[in-house]
PDB file of N, CA and C in Angstrom:
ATOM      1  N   UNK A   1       0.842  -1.182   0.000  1.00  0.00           N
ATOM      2  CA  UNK A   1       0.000   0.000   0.000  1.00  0.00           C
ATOM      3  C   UNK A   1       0.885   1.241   0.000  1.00  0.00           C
ATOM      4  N   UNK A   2       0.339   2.169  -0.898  1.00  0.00           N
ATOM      5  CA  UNK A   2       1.437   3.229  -0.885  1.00  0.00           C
ATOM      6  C   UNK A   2       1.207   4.269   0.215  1.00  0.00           C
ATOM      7  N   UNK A   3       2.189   4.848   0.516  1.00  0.00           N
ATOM      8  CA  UNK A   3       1.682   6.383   2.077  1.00  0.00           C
ATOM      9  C   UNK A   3       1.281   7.159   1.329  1.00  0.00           C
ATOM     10  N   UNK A   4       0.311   8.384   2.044  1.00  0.00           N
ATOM     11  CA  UNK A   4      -0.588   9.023   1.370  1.00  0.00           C
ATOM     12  C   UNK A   4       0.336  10.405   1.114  1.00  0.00           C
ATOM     13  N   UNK A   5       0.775  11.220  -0.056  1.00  0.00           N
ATOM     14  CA  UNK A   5       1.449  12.131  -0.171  1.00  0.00           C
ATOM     15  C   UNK A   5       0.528  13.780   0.787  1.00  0.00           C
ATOM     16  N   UNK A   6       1.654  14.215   0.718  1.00  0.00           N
ATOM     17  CA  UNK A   6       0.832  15.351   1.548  1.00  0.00           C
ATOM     18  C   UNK A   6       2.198  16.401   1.351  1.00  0.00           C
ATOM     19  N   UNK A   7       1.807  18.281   1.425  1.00  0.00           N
ATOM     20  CA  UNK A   7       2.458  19.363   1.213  1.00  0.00           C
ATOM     21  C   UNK A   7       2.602  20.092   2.236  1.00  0.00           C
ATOM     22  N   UNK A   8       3.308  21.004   2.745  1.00  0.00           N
ATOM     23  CA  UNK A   8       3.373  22.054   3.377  1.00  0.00           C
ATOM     24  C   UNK A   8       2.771  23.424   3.050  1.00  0.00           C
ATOM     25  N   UNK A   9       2.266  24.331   3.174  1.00  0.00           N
ATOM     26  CA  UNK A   9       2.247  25.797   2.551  1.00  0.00           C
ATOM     27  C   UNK A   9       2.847  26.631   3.591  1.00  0.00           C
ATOM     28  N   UNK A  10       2.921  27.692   3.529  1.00  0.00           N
ATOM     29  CA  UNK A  10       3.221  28.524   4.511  1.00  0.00           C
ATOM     30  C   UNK A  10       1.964  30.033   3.470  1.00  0.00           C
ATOM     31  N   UNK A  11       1.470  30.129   4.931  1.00  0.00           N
ATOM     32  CA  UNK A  11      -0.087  31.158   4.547  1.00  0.00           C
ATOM     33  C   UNK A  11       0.583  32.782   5.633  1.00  0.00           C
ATOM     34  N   UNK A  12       0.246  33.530   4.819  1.00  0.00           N
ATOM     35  CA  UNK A  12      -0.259  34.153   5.316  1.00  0.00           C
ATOM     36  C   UNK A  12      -1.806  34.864   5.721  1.00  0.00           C
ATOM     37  N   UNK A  13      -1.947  35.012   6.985  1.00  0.00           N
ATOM     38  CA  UNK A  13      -3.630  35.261   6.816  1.00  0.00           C
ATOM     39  C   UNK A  13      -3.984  36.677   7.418  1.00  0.00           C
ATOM     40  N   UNK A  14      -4.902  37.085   6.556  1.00  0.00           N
ATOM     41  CA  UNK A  14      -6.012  38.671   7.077  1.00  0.00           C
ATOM     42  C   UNK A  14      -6.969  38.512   7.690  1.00  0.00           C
ATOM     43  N   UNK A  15      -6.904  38.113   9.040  1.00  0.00           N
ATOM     44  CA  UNK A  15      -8.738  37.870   9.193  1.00  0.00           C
ATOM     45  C   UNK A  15      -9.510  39.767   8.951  1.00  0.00           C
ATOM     46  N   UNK A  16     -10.790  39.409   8.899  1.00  0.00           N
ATOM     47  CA  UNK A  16     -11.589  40.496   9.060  1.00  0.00           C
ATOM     48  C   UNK A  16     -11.430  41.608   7.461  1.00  0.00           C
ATOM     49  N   UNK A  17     -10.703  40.301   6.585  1.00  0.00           N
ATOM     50  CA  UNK A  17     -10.102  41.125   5.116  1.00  0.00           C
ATOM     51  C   UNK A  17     -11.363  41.296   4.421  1.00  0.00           C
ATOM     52  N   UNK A  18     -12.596  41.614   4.474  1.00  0.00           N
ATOM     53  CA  UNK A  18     -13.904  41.865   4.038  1.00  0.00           C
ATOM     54  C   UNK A  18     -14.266  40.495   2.908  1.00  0.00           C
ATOM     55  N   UNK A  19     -13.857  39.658   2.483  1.00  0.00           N
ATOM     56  CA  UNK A  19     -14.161  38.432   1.616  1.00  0.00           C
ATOM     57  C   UNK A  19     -13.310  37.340   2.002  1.00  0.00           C
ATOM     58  N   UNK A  20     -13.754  36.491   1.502  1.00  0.00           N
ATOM     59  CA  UNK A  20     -12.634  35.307   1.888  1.00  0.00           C
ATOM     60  C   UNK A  20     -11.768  35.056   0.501  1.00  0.00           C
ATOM     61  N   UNK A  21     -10.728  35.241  -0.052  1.00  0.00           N
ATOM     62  CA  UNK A  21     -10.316  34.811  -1.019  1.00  0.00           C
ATOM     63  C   UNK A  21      -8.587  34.416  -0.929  1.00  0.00           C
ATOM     64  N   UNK A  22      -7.686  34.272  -1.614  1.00  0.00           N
ATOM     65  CA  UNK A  22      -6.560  33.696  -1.592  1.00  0.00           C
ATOM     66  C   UNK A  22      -5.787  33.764  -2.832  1.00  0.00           C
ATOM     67  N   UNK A  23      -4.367  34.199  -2.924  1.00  0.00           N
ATOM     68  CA  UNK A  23      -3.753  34.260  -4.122  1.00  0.00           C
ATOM     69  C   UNK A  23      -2.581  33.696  -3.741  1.00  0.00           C
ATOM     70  N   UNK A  24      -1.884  33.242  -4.776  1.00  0.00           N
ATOM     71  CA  UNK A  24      -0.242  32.495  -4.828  1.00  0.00           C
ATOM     72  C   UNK A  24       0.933  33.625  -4.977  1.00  0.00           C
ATOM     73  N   UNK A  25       1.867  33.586  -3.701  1.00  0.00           N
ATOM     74  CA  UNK A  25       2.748  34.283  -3.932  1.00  0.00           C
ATOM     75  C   UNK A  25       3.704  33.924  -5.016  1.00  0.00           C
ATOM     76  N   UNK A  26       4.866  34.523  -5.437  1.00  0.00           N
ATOM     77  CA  UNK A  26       6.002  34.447  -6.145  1.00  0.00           C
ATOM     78  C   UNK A  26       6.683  33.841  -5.226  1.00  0.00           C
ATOM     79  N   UNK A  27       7.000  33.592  -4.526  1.00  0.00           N
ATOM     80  CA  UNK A  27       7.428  32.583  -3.286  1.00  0.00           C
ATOM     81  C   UNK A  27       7.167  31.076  -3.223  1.00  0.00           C
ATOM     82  N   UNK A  28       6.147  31.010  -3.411  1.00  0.00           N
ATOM     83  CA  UNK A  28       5.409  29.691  -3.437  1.00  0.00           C
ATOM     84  C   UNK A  28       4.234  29.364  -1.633  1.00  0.00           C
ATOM     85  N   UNK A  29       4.429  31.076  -1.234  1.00  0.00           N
ATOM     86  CA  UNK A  29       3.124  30.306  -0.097  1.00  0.00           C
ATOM     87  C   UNK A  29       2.658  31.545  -0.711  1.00  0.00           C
ATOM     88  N   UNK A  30       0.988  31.258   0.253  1.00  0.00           N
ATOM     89  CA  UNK A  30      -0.311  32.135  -0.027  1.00  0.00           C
ATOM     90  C   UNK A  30      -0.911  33.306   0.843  1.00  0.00           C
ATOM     91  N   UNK A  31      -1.346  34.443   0.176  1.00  0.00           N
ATOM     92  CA  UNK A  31      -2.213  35.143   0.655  1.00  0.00           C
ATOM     93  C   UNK A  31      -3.156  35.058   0.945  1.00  0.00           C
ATOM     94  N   UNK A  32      -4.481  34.886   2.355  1.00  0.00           N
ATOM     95  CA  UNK A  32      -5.598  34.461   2.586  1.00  0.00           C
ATOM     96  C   UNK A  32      -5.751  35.889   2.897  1.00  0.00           C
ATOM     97  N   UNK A  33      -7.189  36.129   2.427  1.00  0.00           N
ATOM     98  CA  UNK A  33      -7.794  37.061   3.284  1.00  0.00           C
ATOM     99  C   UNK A  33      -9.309  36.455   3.702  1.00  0.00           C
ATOM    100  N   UNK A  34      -9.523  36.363   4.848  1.00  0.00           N
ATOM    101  CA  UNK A  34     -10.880  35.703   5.392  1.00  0.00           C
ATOM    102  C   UNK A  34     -11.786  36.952   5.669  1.00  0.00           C
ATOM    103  N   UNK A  35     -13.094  36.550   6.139  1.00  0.00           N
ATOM    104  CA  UNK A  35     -14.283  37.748   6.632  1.00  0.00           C
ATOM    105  C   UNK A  35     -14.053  37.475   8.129  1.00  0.00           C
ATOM    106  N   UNK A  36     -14.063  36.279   8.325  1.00  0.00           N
ATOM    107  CA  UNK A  36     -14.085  36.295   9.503  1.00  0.00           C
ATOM    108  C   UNK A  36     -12.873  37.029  10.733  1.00  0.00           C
ATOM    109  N   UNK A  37     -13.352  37.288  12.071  1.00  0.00           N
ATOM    110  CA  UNK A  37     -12.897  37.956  13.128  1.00  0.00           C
ATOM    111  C   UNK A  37     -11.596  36.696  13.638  1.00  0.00           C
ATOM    112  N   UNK A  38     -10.422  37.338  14.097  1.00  0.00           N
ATOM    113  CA  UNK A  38      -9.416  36.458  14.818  1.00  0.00           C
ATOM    114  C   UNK A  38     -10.133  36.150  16.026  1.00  0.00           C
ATOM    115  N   UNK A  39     -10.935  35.550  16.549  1.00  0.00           N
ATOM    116  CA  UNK A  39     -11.428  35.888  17.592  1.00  0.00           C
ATOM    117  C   UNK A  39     -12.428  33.854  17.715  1.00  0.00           C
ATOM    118  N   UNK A  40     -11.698  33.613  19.081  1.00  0.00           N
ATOM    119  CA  UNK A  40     -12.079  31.575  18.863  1.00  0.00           C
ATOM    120  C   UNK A  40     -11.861  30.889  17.798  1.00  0.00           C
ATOM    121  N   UNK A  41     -10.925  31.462  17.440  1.00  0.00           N
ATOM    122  CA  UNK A  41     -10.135  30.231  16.280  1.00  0.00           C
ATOM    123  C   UNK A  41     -11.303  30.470  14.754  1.00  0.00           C
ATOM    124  N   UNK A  42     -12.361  31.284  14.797  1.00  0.00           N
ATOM    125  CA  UNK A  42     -13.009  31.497  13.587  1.00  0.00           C
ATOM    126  C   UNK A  42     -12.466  32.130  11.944  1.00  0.00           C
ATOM    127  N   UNK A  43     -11.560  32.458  12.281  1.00  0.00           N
ATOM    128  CA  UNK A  43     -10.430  32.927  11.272  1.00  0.00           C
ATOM    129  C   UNK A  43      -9.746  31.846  10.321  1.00  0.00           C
ATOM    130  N   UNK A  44      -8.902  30.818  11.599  1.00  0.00           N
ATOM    131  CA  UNK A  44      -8.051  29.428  11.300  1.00  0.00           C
ATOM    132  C   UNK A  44      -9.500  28.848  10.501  1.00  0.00           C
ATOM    133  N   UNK A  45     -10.573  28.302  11.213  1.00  0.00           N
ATOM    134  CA  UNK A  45     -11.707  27.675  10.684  1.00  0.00           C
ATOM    135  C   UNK A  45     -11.805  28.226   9.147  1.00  0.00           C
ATOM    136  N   UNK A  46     -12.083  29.453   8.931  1.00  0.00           N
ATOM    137  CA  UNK A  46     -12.355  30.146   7.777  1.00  0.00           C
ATOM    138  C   UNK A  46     -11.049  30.212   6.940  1.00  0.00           C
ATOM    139  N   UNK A  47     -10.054  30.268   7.128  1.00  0.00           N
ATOM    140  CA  UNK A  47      -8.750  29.392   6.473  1.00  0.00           C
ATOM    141  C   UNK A  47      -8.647  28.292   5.794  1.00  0.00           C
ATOM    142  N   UNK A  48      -8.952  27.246   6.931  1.00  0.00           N
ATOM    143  CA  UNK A  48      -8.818  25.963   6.290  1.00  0.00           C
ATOM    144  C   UNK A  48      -9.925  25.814   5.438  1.00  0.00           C
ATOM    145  N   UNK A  49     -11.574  26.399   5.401  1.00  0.00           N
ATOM    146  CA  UNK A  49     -12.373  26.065   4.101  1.00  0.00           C
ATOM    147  C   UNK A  49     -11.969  26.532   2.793  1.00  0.00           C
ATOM    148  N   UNK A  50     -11.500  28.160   3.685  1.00  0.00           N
ATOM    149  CA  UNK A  50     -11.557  28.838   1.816  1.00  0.00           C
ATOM    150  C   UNK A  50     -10.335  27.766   0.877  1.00  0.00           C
ATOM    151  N   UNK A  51      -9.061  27.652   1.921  1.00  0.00           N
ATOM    152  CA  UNK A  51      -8.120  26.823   1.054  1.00  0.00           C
ATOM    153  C   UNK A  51      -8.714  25.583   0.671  1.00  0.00           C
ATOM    154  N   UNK A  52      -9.305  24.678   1.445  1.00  0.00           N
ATOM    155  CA  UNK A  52     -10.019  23.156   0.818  1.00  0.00           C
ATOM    156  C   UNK A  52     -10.460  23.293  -0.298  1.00  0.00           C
ATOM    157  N   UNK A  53     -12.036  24.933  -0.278  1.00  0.00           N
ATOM    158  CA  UNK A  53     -12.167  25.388  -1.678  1.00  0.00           C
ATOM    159  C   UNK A  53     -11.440  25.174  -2.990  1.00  0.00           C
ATOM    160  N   UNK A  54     -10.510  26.526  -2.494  1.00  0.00           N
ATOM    161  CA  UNK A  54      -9.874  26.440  -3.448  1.00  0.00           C
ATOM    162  C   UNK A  54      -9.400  25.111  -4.515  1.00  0.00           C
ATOM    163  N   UNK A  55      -8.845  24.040  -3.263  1.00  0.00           N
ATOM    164  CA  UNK A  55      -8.170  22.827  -3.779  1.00  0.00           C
ATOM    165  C   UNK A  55      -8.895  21.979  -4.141  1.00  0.00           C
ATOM    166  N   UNK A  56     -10.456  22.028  -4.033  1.00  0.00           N
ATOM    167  CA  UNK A  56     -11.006  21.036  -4.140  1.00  0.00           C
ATOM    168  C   UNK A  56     -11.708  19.899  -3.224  1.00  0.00           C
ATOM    169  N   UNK A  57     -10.759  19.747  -1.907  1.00  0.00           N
ATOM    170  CA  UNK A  57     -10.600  18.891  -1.086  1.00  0.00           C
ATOM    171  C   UNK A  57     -11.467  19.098   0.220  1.00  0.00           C
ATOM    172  N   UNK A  58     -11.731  18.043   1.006  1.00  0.00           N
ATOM    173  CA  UNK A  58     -12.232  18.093   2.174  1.00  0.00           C
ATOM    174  C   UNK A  58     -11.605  19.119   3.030  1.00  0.00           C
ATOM    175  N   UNK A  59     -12.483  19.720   3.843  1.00  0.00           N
ATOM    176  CA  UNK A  59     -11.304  20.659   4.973  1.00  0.00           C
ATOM    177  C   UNK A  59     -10.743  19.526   5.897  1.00  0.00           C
ATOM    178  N   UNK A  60     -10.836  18.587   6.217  1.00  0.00           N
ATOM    179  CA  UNK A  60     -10.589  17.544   6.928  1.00  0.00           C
ATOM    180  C   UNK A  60      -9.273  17.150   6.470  1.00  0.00           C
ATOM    181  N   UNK A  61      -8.800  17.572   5.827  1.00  0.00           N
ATOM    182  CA  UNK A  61      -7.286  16.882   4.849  1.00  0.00           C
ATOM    183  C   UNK A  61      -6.267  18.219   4.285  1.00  0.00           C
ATOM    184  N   UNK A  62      -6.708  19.483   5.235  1.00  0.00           N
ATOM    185  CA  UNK A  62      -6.428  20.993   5.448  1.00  0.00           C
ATOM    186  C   UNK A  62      -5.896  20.786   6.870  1.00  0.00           C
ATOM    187  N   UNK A  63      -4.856  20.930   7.566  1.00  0.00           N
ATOM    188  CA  UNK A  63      -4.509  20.622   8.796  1.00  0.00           C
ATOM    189  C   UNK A  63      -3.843  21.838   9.217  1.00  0.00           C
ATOM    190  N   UNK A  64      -4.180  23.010  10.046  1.00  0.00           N
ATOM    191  CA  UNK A  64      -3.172  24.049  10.543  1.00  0.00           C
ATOM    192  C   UNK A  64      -1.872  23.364  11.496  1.00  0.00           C
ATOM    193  N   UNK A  65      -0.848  23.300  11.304  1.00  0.00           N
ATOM    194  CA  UNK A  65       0.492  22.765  11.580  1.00  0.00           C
ATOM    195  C   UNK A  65       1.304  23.455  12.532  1.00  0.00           C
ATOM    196  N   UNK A  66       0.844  24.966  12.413  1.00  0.00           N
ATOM    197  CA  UNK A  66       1.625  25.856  12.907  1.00  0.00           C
ATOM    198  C   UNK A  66       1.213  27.303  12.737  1.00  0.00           C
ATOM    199  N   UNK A  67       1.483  28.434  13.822  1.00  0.00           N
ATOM    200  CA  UNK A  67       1.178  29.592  13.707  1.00  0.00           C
ATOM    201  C   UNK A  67      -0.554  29.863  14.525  1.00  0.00           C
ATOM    202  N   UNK A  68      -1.113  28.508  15.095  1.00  0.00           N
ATOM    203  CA  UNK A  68      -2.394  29.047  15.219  1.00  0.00           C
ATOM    204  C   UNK A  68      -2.768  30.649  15.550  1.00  0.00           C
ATOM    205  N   UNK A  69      -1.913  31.060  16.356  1.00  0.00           N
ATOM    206  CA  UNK A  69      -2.077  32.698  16.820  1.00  0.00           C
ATOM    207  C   UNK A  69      -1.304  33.809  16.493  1.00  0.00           C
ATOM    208  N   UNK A  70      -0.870  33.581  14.803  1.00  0.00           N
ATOM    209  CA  UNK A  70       0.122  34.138  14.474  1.00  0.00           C
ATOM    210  C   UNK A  70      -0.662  34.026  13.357  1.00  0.00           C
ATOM    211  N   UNK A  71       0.048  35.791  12.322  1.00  0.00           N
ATOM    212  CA  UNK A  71      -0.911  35.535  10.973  1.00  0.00           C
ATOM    213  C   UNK A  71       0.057  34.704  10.032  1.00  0.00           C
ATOM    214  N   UNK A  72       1.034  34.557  10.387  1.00  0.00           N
ATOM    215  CA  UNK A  72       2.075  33.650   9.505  1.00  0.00           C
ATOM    216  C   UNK A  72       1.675  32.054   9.993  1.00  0.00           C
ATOM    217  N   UNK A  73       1.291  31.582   9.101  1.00  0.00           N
ATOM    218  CA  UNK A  73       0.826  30.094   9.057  1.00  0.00           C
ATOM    219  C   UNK A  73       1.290  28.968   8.619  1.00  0.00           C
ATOM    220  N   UNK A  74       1.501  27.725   8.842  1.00  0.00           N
ATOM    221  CA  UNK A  74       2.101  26.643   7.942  1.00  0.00           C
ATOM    222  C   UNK A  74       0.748  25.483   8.232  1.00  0.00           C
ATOM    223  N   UNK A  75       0.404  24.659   6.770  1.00  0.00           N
ATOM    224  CA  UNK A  75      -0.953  24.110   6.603  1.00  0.00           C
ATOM    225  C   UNK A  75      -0.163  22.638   6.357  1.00  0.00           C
ATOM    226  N   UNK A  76      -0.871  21.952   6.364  1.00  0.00           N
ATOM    227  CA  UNK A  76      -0.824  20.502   5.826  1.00  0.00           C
ATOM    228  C   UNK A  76      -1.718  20.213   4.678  1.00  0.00           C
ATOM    229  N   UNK A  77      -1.555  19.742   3.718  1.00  0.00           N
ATOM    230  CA  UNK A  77      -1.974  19.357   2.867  1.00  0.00           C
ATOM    231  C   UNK A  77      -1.930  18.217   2.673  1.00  0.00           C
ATOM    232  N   UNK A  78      -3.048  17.353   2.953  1.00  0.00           N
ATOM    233  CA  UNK A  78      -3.168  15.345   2.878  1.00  0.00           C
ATOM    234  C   UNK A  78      -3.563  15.144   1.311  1.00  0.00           C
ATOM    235  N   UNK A  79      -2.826  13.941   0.875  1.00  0.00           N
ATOM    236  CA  UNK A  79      -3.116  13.708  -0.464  1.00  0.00           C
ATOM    237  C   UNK A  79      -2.946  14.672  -2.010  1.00  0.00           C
ATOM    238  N   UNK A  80      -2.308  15.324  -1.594  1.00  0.00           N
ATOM    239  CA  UNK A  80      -1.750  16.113  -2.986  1.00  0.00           C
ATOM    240  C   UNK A  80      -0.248  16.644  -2.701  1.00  0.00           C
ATOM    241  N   UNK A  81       0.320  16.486  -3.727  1.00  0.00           N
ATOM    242  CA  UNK A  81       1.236  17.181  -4.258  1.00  0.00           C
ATOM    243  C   UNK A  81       1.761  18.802  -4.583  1.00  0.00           C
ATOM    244  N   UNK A  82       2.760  18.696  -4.905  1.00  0.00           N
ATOM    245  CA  UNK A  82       3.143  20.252  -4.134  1.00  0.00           C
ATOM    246  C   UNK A  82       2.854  20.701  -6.002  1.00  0.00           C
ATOM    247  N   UNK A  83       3.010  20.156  -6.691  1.00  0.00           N
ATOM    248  CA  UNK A  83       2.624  20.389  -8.443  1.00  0.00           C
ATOM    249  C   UNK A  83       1.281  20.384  -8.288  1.00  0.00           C
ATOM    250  N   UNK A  84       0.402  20.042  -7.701  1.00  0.00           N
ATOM    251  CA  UNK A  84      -1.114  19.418  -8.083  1.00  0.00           C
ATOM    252  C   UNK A  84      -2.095  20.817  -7.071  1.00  0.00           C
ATOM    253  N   UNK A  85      -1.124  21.208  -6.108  1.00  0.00           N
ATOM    254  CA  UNK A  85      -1.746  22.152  -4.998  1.00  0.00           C
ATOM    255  C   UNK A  85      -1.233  23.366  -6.127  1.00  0.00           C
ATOM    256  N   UNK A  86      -0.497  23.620  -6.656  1.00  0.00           N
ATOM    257  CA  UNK A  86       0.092  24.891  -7.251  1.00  0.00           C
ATOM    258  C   UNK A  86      -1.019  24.974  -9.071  1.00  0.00           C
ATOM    259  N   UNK A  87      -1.172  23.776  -9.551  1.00  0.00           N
ATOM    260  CA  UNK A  87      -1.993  23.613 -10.669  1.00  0.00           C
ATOM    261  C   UNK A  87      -3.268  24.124  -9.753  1.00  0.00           C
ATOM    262  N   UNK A  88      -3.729  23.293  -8.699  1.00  0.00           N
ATOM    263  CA  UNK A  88      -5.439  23.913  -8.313  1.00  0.00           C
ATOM    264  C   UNK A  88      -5.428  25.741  -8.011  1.00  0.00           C
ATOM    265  N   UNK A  89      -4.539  25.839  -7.661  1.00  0.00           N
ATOM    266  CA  UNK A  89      -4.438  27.532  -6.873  1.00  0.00           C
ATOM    267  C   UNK A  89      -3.895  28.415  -8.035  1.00  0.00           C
ATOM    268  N   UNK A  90      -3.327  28.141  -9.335  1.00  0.00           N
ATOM    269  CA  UNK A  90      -3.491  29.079 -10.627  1.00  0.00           C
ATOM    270  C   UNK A  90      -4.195  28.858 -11.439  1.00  0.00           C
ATOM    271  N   UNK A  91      -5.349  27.842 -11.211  1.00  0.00           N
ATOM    272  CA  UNK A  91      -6.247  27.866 -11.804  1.00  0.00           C
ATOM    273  C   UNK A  91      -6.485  27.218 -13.230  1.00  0.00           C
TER     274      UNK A  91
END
């Protein structure tokens, strides 16, 4: 049985950025801006959907790794590739 591949990102996040949306740096991590307030983890929550969005994927397979209280973030990504996460996020 093969192990299940999985990515890193490193996010930066805006809570309270009036929409939820997300762009790819020249770097290779992302800009989030969420609606939601930093305020009980509703921000991180609103993170990990808009990115699942984006990718396609369950938020369940979106894992915050690091940074919970920091806007500098590092995500987990279960089951994709660091080519396959960069193809879903330029569209």
């Amino acid at each position: 049985m093969a192990s299940e591949s999985s990515v890193t990102l490193r996010v930066r996040l805006t809570p309270r950025g009036g929409r939820d949306e997300l762009r790819l740096l020249g770097d290779g991590s992302l800009a989030v801006r969420v609606a939601a307030p930093a305020v009980d983890g509703r921000a991180n929550e609103a993170l990990v959907r808009t990115v699942a969005k984006a990718l396609r994927i369950a938020p369940s397979r979106v894992v915050l790794v690091r940074g919970e209280r920091s806007r500098d973030k590092t995500l987990r990504i279960a089951g994709l590739d660091g080519a396959a996460v960069r193809d879903l996020l330029t569209g």
